[in-house]
C-alpha atoms as a PDB file:
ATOM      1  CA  UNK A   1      63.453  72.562  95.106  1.00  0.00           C
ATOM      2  CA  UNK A   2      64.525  75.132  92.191  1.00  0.00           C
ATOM      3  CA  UNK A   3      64.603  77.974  95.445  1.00  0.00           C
ATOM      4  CA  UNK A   4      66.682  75.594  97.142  1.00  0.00           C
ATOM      5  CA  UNK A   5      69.492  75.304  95.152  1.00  0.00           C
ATOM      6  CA  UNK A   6      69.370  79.133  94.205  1.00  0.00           C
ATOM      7  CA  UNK A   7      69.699  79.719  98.113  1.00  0.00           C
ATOM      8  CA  UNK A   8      72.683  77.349  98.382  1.00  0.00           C
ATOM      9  CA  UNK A   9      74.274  78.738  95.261  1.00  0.00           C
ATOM     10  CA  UNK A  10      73.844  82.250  96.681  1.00  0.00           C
ATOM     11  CA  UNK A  11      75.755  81.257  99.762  1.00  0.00           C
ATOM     12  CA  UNK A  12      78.338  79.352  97.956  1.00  0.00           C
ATOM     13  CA  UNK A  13      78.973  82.488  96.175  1.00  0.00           C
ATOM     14  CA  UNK A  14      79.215  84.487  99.200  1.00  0.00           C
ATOM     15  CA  UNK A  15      81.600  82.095 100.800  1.00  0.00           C
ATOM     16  CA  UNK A  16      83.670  82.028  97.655  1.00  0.00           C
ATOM     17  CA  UNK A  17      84.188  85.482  96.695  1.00  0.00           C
ATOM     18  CA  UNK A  18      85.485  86.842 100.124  1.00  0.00           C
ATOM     19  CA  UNK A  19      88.328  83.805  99.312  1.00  0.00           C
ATOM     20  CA  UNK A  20      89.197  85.019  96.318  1.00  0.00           C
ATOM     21  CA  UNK A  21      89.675  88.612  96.626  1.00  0.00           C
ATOM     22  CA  UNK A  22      91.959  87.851  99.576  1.00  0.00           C
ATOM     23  CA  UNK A  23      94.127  84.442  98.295  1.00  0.00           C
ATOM     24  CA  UNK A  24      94.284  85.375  95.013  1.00  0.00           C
ATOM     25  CA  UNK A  25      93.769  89.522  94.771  1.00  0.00           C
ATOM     26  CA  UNK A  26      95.528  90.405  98.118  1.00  0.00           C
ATOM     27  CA  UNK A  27      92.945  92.614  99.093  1.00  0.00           C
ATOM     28  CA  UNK A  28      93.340  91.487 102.490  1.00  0.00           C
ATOM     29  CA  UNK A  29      96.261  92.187 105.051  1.00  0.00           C
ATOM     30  CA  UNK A  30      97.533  91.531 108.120  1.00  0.00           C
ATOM     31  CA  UNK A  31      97.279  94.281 110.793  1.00  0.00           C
ATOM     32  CA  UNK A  32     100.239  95.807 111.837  1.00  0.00           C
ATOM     33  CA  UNK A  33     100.963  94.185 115.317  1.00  0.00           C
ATOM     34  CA  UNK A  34     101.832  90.871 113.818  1.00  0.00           C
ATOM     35  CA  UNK A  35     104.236  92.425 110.539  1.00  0.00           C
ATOM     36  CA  UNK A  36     107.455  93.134 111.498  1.00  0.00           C
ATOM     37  CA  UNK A  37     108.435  96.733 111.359  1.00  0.00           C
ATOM     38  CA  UNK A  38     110.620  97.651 107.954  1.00  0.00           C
ATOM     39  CA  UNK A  39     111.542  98.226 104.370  1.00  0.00           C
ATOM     40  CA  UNK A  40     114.548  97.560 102.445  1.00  0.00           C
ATOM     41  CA  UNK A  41     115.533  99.853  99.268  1.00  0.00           C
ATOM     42  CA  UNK A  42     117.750  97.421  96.765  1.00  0.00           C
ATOM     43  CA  UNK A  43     119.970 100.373  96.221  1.00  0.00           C
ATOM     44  CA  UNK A  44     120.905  99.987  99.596  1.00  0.00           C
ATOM     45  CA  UNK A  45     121.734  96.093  99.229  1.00  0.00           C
ATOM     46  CA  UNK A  46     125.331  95.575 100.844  1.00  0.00           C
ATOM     47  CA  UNK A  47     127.961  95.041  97.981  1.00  0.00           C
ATOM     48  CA  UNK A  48     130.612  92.409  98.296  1.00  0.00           C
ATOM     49  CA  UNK A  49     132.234  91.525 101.464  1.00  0.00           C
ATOM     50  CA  UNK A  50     136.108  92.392  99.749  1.00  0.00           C
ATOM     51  CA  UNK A  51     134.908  96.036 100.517  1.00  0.00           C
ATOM     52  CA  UNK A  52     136.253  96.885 103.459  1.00  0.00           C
ATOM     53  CA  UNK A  53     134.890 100.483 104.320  1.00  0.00           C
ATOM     54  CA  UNK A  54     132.620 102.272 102.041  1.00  0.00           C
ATOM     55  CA  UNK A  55     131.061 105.354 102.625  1.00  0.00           C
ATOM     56  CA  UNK A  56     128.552 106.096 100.465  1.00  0.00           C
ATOM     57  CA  UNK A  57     125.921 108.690 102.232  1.00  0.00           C
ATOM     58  CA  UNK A  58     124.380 109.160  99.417  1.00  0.00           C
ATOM     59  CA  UNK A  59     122.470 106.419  99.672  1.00  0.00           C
ATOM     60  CA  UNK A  60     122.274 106.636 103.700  1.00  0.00           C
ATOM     61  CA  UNK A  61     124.508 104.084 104.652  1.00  0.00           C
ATOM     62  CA  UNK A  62     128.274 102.543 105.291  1.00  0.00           C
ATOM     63  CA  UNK A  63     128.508  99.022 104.185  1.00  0.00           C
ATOM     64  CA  UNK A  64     130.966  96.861 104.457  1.00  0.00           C
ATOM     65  CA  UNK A  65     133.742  96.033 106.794  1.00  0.00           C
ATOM     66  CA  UNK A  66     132.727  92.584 106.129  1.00  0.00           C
ATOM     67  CA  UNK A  67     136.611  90.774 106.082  1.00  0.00           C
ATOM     68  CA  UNK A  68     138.171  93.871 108.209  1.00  0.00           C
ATOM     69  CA  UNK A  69     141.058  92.399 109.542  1.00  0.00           C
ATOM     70  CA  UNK A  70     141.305  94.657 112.085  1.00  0.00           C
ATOM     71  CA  UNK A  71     138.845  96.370 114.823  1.00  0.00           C
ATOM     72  CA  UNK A  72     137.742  99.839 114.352  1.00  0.00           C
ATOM     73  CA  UNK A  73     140.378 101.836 116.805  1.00  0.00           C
ATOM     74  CA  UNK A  74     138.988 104.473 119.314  1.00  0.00           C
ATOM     75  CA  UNK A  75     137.938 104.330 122.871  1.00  0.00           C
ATOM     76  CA  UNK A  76     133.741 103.644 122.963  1.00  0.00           C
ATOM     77  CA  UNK A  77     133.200 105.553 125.818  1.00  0.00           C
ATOM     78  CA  UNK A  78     135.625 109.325 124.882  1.00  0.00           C
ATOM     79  CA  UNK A  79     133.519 108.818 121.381  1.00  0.00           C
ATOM     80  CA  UNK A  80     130.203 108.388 123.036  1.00  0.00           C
ATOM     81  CA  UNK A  81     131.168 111.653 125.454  1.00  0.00           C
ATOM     82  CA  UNK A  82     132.700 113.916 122.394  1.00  0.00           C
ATOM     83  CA  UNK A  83     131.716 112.369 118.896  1.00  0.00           C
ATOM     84  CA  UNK A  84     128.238 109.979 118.811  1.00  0.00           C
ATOM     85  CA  UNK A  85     128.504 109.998 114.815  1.00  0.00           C
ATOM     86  CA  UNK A  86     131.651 108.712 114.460  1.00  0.00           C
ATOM     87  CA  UNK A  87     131.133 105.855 117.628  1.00  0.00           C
ATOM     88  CA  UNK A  88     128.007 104.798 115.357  1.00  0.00           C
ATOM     89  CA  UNK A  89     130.326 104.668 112.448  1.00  0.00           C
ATOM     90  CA  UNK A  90     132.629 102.146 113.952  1.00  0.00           C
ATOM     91  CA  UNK A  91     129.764 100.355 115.239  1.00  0.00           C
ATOM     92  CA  UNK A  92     128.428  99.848 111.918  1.00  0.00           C
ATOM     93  CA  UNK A  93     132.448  98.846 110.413  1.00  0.00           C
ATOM     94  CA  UNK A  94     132.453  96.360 113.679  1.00  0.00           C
ATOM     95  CA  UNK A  95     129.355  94.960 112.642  1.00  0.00           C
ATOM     96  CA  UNK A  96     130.401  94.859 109.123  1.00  0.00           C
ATOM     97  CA  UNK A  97     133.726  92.897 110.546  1.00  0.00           C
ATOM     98  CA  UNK A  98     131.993  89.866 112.292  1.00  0.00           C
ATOM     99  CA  UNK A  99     128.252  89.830 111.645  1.00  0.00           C
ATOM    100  CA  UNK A 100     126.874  87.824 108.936  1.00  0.00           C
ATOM    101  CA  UNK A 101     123.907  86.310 110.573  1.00  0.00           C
ATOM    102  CA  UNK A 102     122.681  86.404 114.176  1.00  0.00           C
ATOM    103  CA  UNK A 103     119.489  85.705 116.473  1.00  0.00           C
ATOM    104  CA  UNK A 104     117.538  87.659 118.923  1.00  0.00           C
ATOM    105  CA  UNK A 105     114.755  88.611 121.239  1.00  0.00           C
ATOM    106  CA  UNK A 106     113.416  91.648 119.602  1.00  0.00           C
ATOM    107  CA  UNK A 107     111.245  94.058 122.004  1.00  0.00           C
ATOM    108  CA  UNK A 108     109.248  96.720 120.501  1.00  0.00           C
ATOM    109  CA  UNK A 109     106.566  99.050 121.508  1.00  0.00           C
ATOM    110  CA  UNK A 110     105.119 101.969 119.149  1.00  0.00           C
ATOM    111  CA  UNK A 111     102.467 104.634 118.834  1.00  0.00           C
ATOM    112  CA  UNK A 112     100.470 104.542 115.938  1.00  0.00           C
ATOM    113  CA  UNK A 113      97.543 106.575 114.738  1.00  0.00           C
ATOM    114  CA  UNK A 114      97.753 107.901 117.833  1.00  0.00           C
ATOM    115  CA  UNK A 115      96.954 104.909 119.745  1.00  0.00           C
ATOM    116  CA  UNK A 116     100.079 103.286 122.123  1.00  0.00           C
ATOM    117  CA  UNK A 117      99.969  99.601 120.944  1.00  0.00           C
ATOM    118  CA  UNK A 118     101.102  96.469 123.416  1.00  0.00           C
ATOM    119  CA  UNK A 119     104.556  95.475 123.584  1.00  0.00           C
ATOM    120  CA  UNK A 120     106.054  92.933 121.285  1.00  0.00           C
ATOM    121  CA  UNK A 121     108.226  90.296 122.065  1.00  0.00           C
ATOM    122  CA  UNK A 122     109.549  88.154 119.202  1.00  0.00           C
ATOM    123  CA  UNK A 123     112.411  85.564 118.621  1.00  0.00           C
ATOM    124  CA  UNK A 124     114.130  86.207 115.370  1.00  0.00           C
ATOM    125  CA  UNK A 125     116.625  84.494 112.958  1.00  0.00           C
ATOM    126  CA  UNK A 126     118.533  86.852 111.174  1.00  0.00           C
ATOM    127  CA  UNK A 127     121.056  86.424 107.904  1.00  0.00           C
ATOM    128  CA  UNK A 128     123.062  88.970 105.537  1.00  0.00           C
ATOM    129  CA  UNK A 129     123.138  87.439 102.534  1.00  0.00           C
ATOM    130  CA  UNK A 130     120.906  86.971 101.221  1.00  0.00           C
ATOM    131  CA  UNK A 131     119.009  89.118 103.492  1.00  0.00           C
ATOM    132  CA  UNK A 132     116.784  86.877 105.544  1.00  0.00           C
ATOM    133  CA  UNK A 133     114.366  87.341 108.716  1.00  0.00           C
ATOM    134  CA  UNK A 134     112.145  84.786 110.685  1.00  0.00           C
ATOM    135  CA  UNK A 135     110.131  85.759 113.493  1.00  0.00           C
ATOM    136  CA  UNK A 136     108.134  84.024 116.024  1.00  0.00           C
ATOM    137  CA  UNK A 137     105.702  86.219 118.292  1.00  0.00           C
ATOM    138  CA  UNK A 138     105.906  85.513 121.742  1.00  0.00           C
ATOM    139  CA  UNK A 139     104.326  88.183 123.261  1.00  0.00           C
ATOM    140  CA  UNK A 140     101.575  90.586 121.900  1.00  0.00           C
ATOM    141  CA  UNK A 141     100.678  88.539 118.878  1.00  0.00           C
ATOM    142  CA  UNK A 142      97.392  89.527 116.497  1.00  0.00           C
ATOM    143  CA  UNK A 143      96.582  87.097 113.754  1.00  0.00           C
ATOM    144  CA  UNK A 144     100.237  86.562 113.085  1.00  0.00           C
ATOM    145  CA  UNK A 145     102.423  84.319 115.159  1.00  0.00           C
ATOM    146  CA  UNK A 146     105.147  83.982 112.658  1.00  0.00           C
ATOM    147  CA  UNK A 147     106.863  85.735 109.371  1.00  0.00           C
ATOM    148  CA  UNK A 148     109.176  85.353 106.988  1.00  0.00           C
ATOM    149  CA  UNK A 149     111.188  87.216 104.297  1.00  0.00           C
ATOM    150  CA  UNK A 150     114.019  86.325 102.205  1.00  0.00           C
ATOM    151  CA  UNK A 151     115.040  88.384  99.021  1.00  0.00           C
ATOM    152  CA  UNK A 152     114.930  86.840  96.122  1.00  0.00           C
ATOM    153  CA  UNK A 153     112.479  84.046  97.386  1.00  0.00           C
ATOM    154  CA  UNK A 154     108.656  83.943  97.380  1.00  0.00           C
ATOM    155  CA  UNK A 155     107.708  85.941  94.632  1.00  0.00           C
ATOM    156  CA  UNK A 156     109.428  89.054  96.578  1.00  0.00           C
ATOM    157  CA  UNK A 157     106.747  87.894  99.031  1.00  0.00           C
ATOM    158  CA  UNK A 158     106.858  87.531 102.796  1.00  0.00           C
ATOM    159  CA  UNK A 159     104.969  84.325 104.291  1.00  0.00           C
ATOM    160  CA  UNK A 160     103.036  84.641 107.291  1.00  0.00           C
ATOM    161  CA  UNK A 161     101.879  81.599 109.837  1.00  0.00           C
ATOM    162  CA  UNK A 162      98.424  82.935 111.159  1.00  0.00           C
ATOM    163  CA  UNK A 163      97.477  82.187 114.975  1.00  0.00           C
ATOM    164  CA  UNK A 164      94.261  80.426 116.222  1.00  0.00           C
ATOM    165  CA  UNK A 165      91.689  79.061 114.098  1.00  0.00           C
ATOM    166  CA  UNK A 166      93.349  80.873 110.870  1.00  0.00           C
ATOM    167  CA  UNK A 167      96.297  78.468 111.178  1.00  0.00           C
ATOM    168  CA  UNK A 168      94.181  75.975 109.413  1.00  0.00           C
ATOM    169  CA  UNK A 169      95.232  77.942 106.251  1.00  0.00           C
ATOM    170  CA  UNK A 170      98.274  77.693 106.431  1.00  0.00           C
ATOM    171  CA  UNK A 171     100.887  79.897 105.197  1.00  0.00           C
ATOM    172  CA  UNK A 172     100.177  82.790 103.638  1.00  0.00           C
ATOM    173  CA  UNK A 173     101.879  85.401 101.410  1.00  0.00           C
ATOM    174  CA  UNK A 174     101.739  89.138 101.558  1.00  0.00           C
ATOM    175  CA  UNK A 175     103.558  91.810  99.682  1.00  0.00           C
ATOM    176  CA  UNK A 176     106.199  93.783 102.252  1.00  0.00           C
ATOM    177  CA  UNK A 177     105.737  96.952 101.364  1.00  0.00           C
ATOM    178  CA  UNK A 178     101.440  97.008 100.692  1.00  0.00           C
ATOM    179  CA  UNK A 179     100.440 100.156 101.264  1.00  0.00           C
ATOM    180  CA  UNK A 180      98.159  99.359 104.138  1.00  0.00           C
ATOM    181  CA  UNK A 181     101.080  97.880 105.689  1.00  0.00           C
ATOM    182  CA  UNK A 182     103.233 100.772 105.580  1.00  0.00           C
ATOM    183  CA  UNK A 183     100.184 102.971 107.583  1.00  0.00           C
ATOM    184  CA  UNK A 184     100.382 101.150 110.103  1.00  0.00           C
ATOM    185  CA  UNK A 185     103.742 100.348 111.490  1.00  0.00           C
ATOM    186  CA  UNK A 186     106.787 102.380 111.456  1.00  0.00           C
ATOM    187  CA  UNK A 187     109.427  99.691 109.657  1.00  0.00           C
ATOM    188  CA  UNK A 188     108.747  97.071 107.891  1.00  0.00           C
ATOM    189  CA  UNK A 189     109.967  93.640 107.631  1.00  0.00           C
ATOM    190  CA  UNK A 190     112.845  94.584 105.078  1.00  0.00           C
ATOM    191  CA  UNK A 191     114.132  97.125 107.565  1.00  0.00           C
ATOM    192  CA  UNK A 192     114.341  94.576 110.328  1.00  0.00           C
ATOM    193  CA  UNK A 193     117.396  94.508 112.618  1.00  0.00           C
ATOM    194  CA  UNK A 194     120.642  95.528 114.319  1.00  0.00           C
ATOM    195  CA  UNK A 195     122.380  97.252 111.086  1.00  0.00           C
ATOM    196  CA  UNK A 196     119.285  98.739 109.641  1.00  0.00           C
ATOM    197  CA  UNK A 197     118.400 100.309 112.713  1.00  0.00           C
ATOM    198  CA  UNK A 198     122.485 101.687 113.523  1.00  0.00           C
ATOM    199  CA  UNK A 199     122.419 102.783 109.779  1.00  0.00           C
ATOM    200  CA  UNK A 200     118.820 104.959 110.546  1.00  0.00           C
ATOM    201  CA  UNK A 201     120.739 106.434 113.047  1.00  0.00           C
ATOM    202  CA  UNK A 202     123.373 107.635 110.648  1.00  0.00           C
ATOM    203  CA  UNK A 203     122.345 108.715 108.178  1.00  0.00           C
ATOM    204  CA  UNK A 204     120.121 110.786 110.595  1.00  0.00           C
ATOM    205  CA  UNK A 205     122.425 112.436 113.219  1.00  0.00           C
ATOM    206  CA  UNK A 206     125.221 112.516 110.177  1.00  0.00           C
ATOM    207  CA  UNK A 207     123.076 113.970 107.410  1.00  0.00           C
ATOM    208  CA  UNK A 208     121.612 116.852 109.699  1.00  0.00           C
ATOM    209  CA  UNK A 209     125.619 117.796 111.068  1.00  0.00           C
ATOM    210  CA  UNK A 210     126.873 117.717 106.953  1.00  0.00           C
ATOM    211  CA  UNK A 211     123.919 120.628 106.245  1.00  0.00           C
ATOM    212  CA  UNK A 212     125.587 122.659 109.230  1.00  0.00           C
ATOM    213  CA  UNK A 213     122.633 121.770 111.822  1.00  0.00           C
ATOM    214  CA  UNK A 214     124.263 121.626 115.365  1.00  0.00           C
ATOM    215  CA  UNK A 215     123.304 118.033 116.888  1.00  0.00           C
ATOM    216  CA  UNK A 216     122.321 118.662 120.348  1.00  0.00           C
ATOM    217  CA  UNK A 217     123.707 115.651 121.970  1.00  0.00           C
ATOM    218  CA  UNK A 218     123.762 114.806 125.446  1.00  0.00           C
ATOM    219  CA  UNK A 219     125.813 111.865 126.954  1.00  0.00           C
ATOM    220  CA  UNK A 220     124.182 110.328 129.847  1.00  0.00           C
ATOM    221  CA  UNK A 221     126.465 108.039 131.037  1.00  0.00           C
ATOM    222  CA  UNK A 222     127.426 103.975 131.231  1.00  0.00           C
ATOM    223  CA  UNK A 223     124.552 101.955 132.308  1.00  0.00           C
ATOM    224  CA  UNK A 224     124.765  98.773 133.487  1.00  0.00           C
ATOM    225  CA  UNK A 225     122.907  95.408 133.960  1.00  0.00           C
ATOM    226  CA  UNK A 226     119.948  97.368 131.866  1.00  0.00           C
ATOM    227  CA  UNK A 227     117.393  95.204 131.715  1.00  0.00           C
ATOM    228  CA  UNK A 228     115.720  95.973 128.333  1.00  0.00           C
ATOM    229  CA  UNK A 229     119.128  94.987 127.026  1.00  0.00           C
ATOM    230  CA  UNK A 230     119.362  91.517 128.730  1.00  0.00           C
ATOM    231  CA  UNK A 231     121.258  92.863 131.598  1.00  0.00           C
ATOM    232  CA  UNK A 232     123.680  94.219 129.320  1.00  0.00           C
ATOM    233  CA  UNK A 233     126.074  97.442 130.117  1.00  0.00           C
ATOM    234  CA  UNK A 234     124.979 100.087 127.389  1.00  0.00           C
ATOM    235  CA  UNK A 235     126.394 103.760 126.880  1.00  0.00           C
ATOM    236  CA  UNK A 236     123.333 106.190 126.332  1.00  0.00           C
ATOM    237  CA  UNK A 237     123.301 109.053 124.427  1.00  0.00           C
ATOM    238  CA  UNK A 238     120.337 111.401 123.608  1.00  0.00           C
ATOM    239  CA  UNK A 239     119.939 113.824 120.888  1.00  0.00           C
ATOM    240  CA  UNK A 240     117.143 116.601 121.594  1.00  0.00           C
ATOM    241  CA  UNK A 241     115.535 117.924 118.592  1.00  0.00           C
ATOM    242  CA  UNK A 242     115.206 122.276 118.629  1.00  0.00           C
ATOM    243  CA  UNK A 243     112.557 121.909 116.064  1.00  0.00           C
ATOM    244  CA  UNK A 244     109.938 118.139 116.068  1.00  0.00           C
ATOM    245  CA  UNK A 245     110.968 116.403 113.277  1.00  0.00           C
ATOM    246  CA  UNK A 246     108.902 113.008 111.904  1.00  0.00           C
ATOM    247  CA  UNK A 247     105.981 111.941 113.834  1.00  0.00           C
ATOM    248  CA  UNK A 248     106.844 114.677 116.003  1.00  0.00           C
ATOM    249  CA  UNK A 249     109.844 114.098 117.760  1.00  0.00           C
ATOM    250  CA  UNK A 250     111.692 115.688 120.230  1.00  0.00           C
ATOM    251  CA  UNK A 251     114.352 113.421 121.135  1.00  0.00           C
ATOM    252  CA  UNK A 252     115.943 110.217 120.718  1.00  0.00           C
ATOM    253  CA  UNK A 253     117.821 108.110 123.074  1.00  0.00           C
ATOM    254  CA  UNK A 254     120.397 105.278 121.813  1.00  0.00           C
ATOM    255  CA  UNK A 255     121.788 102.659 123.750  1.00  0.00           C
ATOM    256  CA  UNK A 256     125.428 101.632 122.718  1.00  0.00           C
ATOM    257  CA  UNK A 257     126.319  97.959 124.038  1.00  0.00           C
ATOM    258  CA  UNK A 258     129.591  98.561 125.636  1.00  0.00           C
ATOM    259  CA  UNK A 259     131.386  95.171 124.432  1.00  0.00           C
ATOM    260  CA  UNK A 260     130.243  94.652 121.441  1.00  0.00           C
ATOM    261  CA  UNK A 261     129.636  98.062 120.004  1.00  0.00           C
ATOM    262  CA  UNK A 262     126.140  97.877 118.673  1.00  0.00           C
ATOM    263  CA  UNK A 263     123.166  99.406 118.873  1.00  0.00           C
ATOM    264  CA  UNK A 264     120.888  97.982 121.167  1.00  0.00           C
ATOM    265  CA  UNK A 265     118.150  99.836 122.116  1.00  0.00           C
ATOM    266  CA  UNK A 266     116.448 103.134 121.643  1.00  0.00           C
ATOM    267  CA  UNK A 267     113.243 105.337 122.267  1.00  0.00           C
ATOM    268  CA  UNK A 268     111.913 107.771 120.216  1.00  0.00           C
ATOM    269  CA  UNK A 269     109.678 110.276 122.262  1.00  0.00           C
ATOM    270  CA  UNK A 270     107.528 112.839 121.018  1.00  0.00           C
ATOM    271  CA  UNK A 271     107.549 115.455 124.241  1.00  0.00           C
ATOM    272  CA  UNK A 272     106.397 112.792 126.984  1.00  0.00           C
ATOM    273  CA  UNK A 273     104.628 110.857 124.459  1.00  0.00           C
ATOM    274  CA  UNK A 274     106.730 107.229 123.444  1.00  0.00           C
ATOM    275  CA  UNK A 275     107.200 107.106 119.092  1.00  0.00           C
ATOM    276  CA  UNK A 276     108.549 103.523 119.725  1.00  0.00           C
ATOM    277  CA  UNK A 277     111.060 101.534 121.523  1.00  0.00           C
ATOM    278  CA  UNK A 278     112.993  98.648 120.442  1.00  0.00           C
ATOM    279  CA  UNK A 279     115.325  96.320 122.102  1.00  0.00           C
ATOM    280  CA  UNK A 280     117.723  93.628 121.063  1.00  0.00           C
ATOM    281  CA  UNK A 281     119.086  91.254 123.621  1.00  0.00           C
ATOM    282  CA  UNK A 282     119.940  87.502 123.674  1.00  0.00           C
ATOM    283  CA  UNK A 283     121.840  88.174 120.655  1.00  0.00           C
ATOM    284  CA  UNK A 284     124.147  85.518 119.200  1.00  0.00           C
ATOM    285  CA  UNK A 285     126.776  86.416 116.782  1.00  0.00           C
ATOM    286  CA  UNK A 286     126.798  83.440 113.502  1.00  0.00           C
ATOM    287  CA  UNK A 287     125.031  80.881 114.805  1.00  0.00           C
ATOM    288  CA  UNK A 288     124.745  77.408 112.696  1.00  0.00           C
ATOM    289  CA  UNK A 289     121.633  77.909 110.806  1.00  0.00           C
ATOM    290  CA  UNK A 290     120.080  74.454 108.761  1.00  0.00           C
ATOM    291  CA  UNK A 291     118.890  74.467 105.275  1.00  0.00           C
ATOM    292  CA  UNK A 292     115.368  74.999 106.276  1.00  0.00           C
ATOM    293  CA  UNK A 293     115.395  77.931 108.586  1.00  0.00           C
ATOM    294  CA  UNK A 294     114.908  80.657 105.978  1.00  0.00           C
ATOM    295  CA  UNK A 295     112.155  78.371 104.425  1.00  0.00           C
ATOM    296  CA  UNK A 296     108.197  79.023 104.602  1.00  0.00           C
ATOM    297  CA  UNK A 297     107.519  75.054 105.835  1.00  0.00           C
ATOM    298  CA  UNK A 298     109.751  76.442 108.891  1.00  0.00           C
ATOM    299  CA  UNK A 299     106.775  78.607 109.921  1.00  0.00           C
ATOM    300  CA  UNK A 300     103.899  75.567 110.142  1.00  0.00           C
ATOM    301  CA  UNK A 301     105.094  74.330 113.454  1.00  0.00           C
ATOM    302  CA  UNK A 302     104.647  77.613 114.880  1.00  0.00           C
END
């Protein structure tokens, strides 16, 4: 009897202890393929919408725009031919002008540790301020099938809905920027969306012509009906790298949305090898959102 209830102890303890270390430690994390790609630095936060244009490169980005009352003027398509840095300038003041929340299909496709992973196709909800992401995994989904993040909320946590049999847990909670998050996905969930991606872009192509470096920049035309894009028309511009710069790359290839301005697509290559791709399409511009779409009982009927 006494060996008895030392066995059942012993496996009590074993059952326990995993628990622990992962609900209450965090030693455990999601896998990549179900964390949306990003990472938000607060010095970067947007400041109030009365600024109208602010250019601050120092810290990578141009904010803003947010009450413009009018359009950025130029012509999309002479900017796209003869001046891709300033055409993603006005597309970030245009977004700045009309954009304060939004949702999407998001498409996205990336090489890591060498290994191509599956597409992803997720739904996501989308909001400024305070910055806010949902996401719902339709398509190549791991343990994850949905995620939130909202600064300020959560303990600075984001809240995951697990798929399968793990859904019987609930939601969970998982810091954004854990460290075996970040090795293994290119952006995390604080760098999620249209403006984070246009302001990468940037603070790329704008930083390397500031230092002097040529950009080798190639326009390759309107496109239409592209469907990545949701059948939409897109100018497409590619910048070759002389010299492979992170992860390797040799070029980059942007796809401009020719009514609204933004940033769409792109593909990072590495030679003949894809980085990543990610598309946004189904987009709508300040949709209605209710008082519990930002919140983590949102994700339990996923």
């Amino acid at each position: 009897m006494r060996r008895m209830a030392t066995i059942v102890s012993l496996c009590l303890l074993l059952l326990l202890v995993p628990i622990y270390l992962w609900k209450v430690q965090g030693w455990w994390t999601l896998p990549s393929a179900n964390i949306p790609t990003v990472r938000l630095d607060p010095a970067l936060e947007r400041p109030a919408r009365s600024i109208t244009d602010v250019k601050d490169f120092e810290r990578g980005i141009i904010v803003g725009a947010a009450h413009a009352e009018t359009a950025p003027v130029g012509d999309i398509e002479l900017l796209a031919r003869t001046d891709a840095v300033e055409l993603l300038r006005q597309s970030l003041l245009k977004y700045g002008s009309k954009v304060k929340s939004y949702t999407c299909t998001l498409a996205k496709q990336e090489t890591l540790n060498g290994k191509l992973n599956p597409l992803e196709v997720t739904e996501a909800w989308f909001r400024e301020e305070p910055y806010s992401v949902m996401m719902h995994w339709k398509e190549g989904a791991g343990l994850a099938a949905a995620s939130l993040y909202v600064t300020g909320e959560n303990e600075g946590k984001m809240c995951i809905r697990l798929a399968g049999l793990a859904r019987r847990l609930g939601v969970v909670k998982n810091d954004p920027d854990d460290s075996k998050v970040k090795a293994n996905t290119r952006y995390l969930i604080t760098e999620f969306g249209l403006r984070c991606g246009t302001e990468r872009t940037y603070k790329a192509w704008k930083g390397l012509s500031d230092s002097g470096v040529t950009l080798q920049i190639e326009y390759l035309g309107l496109r239409k009906n592209i469907p990545e894009a949701g059948g939409r028309d897109c100018h497409v511009i590619k910048r070759t790298c002389p010299v492979p710069e992170e992860d390797g790359m040799t070029d980059v290839t942007i796809f401009i949305d020719a009514e609204s301005w933004f940033q769409v697509g792109s593909i990072l290559k590495a030679g003949d090898k894809l980085i990543g791709s990610y598309w946004f399409r189904d987009i709508v511009i300040n949709p209605a959102f209710d008082d519990k779409q930002f919140k983590p009982e949102t994700l339990k009927k996923y």
